[in-house]
C-alpha atoms as a PDB file:
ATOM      1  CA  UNK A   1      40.914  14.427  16.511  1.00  0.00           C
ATOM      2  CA  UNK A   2      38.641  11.157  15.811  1.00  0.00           C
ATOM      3  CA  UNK A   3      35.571  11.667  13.906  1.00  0.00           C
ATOM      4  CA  UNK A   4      32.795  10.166  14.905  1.00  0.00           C
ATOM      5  CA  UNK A   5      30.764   7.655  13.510  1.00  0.00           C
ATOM      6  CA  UNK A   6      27.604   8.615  11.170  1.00  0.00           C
ATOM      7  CA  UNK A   7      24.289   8.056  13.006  1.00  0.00           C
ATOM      8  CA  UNK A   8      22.612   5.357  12.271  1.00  0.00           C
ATOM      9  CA  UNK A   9      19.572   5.409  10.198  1.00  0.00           C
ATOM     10  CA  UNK A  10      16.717   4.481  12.524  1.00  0.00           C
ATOM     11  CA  UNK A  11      14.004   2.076  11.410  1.00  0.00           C
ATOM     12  CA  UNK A  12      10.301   1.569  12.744  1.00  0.00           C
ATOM     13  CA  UNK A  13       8.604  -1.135  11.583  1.00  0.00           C
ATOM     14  CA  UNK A  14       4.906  -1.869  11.369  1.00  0.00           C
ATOM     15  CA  UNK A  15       4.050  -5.333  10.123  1.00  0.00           C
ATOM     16  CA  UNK A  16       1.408  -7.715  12.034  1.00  0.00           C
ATOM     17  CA  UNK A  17       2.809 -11.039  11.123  1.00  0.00           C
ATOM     18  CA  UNK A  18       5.221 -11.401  14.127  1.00  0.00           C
ATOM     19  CA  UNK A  19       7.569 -13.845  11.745  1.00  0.00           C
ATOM     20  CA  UNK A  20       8.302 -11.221   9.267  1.00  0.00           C
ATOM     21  CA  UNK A  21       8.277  -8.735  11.432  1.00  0.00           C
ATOM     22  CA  UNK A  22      11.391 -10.361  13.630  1.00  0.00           C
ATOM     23  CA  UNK A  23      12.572 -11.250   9.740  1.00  0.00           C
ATOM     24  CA  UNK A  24      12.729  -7.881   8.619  1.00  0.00           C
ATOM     25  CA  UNK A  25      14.462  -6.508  11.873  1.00  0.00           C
ATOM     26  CA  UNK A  26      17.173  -9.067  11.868  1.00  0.00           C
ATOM     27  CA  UNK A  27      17.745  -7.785   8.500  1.00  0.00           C
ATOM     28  CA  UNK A  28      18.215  -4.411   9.459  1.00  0.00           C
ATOM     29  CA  UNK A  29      20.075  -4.910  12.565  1.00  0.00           C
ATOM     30  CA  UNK A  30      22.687  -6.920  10.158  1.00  0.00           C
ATOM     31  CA  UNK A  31      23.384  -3.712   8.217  1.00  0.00           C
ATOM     32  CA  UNK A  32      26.174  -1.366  10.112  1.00  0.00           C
ATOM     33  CA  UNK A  33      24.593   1.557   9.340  1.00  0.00           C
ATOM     34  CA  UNK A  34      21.002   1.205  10.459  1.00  0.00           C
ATOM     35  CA  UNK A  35      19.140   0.266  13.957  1.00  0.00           C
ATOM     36  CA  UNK A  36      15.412  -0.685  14.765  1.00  0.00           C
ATOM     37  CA  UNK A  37      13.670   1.707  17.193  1.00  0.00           C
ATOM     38  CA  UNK A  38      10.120   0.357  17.899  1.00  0.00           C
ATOM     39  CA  UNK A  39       8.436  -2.664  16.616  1.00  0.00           C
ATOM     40  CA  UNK A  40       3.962  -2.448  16.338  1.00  0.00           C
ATOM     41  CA  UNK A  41       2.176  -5.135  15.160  1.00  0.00           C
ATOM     42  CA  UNK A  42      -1.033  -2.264  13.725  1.00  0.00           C
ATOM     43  CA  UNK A  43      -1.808   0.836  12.380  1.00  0.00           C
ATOM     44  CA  UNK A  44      -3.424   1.259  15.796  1.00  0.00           C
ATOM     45  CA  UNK A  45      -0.930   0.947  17.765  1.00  0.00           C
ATOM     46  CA  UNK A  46       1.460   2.839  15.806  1.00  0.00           C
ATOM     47  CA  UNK A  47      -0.781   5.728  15.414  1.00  0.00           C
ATOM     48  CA  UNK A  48      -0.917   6.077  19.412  1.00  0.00           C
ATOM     49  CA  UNK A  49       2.651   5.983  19.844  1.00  0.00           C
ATOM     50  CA  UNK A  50       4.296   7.984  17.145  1.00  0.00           C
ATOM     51  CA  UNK A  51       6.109  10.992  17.627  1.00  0.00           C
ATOM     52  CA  UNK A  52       7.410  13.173  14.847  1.00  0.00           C
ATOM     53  CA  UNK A  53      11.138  12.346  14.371  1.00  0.00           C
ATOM     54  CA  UNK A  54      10.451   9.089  15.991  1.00  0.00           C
ATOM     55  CA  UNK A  55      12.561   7.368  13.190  1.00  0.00           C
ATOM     56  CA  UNK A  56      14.350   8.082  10.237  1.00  0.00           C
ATOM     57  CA  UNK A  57      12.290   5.348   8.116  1.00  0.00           C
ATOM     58  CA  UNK A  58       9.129   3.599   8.802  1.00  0.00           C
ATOM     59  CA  UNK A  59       8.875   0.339   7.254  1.00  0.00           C
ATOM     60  CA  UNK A  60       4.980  -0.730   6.905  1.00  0.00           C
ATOM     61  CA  UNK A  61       3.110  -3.202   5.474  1.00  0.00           C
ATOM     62  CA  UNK A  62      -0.001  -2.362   3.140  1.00  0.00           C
ATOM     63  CA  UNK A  63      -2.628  -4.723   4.798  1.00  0.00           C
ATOM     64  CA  UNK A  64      -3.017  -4.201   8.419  1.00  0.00           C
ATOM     65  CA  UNK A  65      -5.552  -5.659  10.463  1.00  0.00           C
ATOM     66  CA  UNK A  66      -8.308  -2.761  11.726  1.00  0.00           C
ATOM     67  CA  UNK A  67      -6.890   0.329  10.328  1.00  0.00           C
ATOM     68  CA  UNK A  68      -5.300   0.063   6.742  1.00  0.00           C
ATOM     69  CA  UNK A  69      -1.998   0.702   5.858  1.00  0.00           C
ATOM     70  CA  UNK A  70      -2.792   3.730   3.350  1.00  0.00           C
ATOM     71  CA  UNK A  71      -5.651   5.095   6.223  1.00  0.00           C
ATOM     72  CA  UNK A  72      -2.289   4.558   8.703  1.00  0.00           C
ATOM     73  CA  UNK A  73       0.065   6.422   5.923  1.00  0.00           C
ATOM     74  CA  UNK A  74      -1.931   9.540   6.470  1.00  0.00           C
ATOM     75  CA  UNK A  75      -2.755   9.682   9.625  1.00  0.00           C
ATOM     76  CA  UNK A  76       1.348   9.415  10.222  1.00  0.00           C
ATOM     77  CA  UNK A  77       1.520  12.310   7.845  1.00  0.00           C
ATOM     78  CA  UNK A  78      -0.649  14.461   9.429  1.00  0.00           C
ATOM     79  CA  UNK A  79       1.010  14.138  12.737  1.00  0.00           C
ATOM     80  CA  UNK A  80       4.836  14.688  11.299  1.00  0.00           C
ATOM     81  CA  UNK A  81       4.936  15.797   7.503  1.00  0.00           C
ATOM     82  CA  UNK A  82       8.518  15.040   6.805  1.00  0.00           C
ATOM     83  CA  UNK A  83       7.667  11.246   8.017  1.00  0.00           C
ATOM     84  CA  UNK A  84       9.724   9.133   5.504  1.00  0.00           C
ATOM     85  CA  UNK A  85       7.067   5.979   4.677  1.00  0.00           C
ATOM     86  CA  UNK A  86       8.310   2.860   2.868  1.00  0.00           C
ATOM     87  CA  UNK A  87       5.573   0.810   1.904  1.00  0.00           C
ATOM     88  CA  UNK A  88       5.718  -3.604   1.807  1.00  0.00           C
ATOM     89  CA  UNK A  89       3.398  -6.255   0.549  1.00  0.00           C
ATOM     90  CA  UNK A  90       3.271  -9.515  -0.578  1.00  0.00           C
ATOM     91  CA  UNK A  91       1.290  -8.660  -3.867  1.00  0.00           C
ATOM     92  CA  UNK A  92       2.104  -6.008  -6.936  1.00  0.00           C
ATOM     93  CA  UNK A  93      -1.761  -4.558  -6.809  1.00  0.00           C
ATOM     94  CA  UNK A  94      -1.378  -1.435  -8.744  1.00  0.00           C
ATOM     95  CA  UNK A  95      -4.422   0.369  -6.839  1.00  0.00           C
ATOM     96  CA  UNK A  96      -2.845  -0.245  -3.172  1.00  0.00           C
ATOM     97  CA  UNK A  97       0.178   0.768  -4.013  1.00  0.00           C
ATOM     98  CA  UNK A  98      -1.161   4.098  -6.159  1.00  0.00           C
ATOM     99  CA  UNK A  99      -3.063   5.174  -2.956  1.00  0.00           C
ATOM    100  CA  UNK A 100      -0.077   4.433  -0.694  1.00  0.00           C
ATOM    101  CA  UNK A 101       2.409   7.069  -3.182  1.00  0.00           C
ATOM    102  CA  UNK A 102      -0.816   9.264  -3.303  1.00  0.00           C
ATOM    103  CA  UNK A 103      -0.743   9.525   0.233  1.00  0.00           C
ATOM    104  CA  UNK A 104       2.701  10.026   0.445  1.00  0.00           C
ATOM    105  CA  UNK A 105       4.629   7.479   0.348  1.00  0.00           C
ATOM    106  CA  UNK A 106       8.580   7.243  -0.715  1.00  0.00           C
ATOM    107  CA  UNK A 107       8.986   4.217  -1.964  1.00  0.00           C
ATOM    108  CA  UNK A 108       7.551   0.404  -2.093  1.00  0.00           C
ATOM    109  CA  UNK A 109       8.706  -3.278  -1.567  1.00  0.00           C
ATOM    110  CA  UNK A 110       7.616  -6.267  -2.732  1.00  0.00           C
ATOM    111  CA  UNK A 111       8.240  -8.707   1.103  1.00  0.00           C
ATOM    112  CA  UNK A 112      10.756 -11.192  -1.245  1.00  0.00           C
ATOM    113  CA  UNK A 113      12.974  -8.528  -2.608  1.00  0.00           C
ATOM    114  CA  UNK A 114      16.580  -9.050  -1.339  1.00  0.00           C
ATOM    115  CA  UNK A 115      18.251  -7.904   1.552  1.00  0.00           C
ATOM    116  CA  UNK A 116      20.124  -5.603  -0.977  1.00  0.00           C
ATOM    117  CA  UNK A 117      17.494  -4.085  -2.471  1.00  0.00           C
ATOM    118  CA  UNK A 118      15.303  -3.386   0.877  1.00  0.00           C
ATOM    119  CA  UNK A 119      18.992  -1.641   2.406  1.00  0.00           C
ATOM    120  CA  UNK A 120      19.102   0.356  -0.523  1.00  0.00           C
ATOM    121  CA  UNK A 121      15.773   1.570  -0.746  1.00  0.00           C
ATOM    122  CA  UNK A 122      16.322   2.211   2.630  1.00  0.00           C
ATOM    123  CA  UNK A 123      19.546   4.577   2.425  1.00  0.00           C
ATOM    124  CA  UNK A 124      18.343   6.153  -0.282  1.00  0.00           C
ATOM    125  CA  UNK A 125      14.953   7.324   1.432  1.00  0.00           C
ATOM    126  CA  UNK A 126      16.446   8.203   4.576  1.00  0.00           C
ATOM    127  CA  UNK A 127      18.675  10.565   1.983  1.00  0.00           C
ATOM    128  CA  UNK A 128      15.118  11.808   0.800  1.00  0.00           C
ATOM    129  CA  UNK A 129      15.119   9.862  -2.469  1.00  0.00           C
ATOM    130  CA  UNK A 130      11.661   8.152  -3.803  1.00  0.00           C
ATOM    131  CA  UNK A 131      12.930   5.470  -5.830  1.00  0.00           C
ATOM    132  CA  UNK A 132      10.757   2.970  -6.910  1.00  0.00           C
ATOM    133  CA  UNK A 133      11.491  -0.310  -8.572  1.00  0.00           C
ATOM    134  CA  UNK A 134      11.188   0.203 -12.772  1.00  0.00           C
ATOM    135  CA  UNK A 135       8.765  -2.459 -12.738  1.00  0.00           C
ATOM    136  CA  UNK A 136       6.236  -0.730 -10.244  1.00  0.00           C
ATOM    137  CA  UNK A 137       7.150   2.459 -11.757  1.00  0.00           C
ATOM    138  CA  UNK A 138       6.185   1.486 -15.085  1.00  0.00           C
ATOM    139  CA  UNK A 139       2.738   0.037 -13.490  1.00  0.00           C
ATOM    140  CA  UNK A 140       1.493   3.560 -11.227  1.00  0.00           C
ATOM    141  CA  UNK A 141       2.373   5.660 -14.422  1.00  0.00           C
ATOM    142  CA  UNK A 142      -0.288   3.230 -16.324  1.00  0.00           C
ATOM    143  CA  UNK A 143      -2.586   3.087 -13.160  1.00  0.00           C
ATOM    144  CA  UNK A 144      -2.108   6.911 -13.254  1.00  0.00           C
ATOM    145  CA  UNK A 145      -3.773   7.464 -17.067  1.00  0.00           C
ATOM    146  CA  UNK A 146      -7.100   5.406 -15.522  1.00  0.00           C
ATOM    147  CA  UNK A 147     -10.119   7.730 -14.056  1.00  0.00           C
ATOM    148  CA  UNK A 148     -10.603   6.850 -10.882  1.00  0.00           C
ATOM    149  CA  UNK A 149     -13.825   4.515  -9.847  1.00  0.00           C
ATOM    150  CA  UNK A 150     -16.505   6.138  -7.446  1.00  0.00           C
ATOM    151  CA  UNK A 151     -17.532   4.729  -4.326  1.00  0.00           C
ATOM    152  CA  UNK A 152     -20.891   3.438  -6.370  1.00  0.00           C
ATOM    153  CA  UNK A 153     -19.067   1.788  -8.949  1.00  0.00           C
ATOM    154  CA  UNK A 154     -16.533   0.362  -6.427  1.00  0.00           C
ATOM    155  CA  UNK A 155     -19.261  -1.366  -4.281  1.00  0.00           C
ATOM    156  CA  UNK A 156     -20.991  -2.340  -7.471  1.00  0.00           C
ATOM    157  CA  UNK A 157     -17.366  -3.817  -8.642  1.00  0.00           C
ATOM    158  CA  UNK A 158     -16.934  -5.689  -5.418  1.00  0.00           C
ATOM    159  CA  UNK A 159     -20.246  -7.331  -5.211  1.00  0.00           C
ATOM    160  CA  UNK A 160     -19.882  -8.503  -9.001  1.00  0.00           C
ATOM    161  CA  UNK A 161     -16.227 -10.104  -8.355  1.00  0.00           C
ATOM    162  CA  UNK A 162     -18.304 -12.119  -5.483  1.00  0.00           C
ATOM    163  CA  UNK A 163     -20.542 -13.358  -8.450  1.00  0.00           C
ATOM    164  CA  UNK A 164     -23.568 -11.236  -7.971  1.00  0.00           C
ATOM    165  CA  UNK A 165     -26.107 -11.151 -10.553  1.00  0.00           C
ATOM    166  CA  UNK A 166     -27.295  -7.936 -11.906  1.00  0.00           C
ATOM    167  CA  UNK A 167     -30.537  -8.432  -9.934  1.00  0.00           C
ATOM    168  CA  UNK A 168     -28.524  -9.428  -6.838  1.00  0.00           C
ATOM    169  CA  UNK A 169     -26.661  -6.101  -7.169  1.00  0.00           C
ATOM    170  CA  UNK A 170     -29.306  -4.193  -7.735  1.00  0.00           C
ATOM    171  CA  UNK A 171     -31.317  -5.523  -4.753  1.00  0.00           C
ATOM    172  CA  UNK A 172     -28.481  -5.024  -2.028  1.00  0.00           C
ATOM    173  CA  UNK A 173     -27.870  -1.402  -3.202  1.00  0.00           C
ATOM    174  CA  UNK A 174     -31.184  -0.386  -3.873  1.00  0.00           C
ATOM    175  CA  UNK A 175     -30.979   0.369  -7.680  1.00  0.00           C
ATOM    176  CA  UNK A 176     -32.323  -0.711 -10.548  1.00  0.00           C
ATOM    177  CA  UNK A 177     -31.015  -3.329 -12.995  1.00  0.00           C
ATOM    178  CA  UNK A 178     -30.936  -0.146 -15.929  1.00  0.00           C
ATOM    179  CA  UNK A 179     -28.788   1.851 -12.990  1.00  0.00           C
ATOM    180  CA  UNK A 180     -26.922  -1.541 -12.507  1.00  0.00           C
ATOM    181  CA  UNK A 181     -25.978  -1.988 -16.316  1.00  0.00           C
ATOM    182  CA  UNK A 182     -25.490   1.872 -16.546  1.00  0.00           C
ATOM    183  CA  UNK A 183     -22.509   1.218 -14.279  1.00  0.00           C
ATOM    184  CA  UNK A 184     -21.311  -1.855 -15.591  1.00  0.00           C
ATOM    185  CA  UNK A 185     -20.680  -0.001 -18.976  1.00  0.00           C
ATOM    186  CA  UNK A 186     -18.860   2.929 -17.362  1.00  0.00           C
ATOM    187  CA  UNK A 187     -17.070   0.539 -15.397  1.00  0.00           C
ATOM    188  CA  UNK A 188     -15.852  -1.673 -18.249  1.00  0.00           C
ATOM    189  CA  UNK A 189     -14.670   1.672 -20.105  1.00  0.00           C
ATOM    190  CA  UNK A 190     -12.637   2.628 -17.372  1.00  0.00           C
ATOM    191  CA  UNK A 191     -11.076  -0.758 -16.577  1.00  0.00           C
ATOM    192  CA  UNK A 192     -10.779  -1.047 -20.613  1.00  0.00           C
ATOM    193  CA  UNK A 193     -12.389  -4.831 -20.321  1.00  0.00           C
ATOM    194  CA  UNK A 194     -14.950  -6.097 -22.222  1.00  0.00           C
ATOM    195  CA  UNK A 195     -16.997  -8.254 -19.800  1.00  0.00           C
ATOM    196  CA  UNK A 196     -17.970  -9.180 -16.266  1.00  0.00           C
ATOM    197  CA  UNK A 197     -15.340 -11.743 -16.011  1.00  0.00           C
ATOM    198  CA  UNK A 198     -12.576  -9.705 -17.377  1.00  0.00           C
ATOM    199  CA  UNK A 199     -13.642  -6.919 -14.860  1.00  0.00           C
ATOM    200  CA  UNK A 200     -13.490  -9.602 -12.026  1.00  0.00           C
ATOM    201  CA  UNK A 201     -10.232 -10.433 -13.090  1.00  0.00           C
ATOM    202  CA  UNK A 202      -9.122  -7.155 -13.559  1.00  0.00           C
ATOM    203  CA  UNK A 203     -10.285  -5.661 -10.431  1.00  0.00           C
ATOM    204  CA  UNK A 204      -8.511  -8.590  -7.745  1.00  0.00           C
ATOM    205  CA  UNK A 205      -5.701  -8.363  -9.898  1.00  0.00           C
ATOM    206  CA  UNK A 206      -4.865  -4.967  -9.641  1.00  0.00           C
ATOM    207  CA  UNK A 207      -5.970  -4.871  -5.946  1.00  0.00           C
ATOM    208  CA  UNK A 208      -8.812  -2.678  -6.433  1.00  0.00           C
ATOM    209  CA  UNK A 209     -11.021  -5.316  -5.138  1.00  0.00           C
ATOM    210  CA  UNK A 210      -9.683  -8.384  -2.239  1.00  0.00           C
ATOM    211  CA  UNK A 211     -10.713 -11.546  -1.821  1.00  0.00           C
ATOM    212  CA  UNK A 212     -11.051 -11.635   1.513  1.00  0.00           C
END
């Protein structure tokens, strides 16, 4: 009697740049083993379409337009637990990709990793494996030693990477510049810097702040 063939691995992806996103499904219709079932441009639309089991692997990109990718990781998650989440972007920032694996996440891609390498990571979490390149590894166990910001220091972060003064800071928040400096010094301890400009620096290059 003839066996049959495996099923393929099924593949949703969620990307908004309609280039990539007909990129990265070529890609995976050119491997025998896998198929693309749906194709949604944001975490919206995703979000009102899924059903659990919907796919095998969801392929989706970190910065989505409206809802985030991380904010569209968990709502996923807490419609269908078992959902198997690969995570792209163009950019290594340690603190996107640390709340993506947080969330739940299996695995991440850089978008100009090989075909190879985003098959692989592919297989292997469809076979429930969380691999994660040594590189990125190396850079979420660092990320993992740092405490965590709060949401005061975080806005106070952001406005100083836009080149606030301490005044300036002050007067959009509504604190003084003592409060201001107070968390300037807790925030250079925790980003281990020693001034403003290496906490700019810092904090857009580890994606805890974006320029955008």
């Amino acid at each position: 009697m003839k066996k049959s063939a495996p099923a393929a691995i099924s593949v949703m992806i969620v990307e908004d740049h309609p280039t990539f996103r007909m990129g990265l499904a070529a890609l995976i219709e050119s491997q025998p083993d896998m198929t693309v079932t749906e194709q949604f441009p944001s975490g919206e639309a995703v979000l009102a379409a899924y059903l659990p089991g919907a796919a095998s692997v969801v392929l989706m990109d970190l910065r989505l337009p409206g809802i985030g990718g991380v904010e569209t990781l968990i709502g996923l998650r807490a419609r269908d637990p078992e959902v198997r989440v690969i995570v792209l972007t163009t950019y290594e920032a340690d603190e996107d990709v640390f709340r993506a694996m947080q969330s739940g996440a299996r695995s991440y891609l850089l978008k100009d990793m090989s075909t190879e390498e985003i098959a692989g990571t592919i297989r292997s979490v469809e076979r429930g494996g969380t691999e994660l390149p040594p590189r990125i590894a190396e850079r979420l166990a660092a990320r993992a030693q740092r405490e965590d910001l709060t949401p005061r220091e975080r806005e106070v972060l952001q406005l100083l990477v836009r080149g606030r003064s301490n005044k300036e800071i002050g007067a959009q928040l509504y604190i003084s510049d003592e409060t201001v400096k107070s968390h300037l010094k807790t925030l250079f301890a925790k980003l281990n810097v020693r001034d403003r400009t290496d906490a700019a620096i810092c904090a857009v290059r580890q994606g805890i702040v974006h320029l955008e």
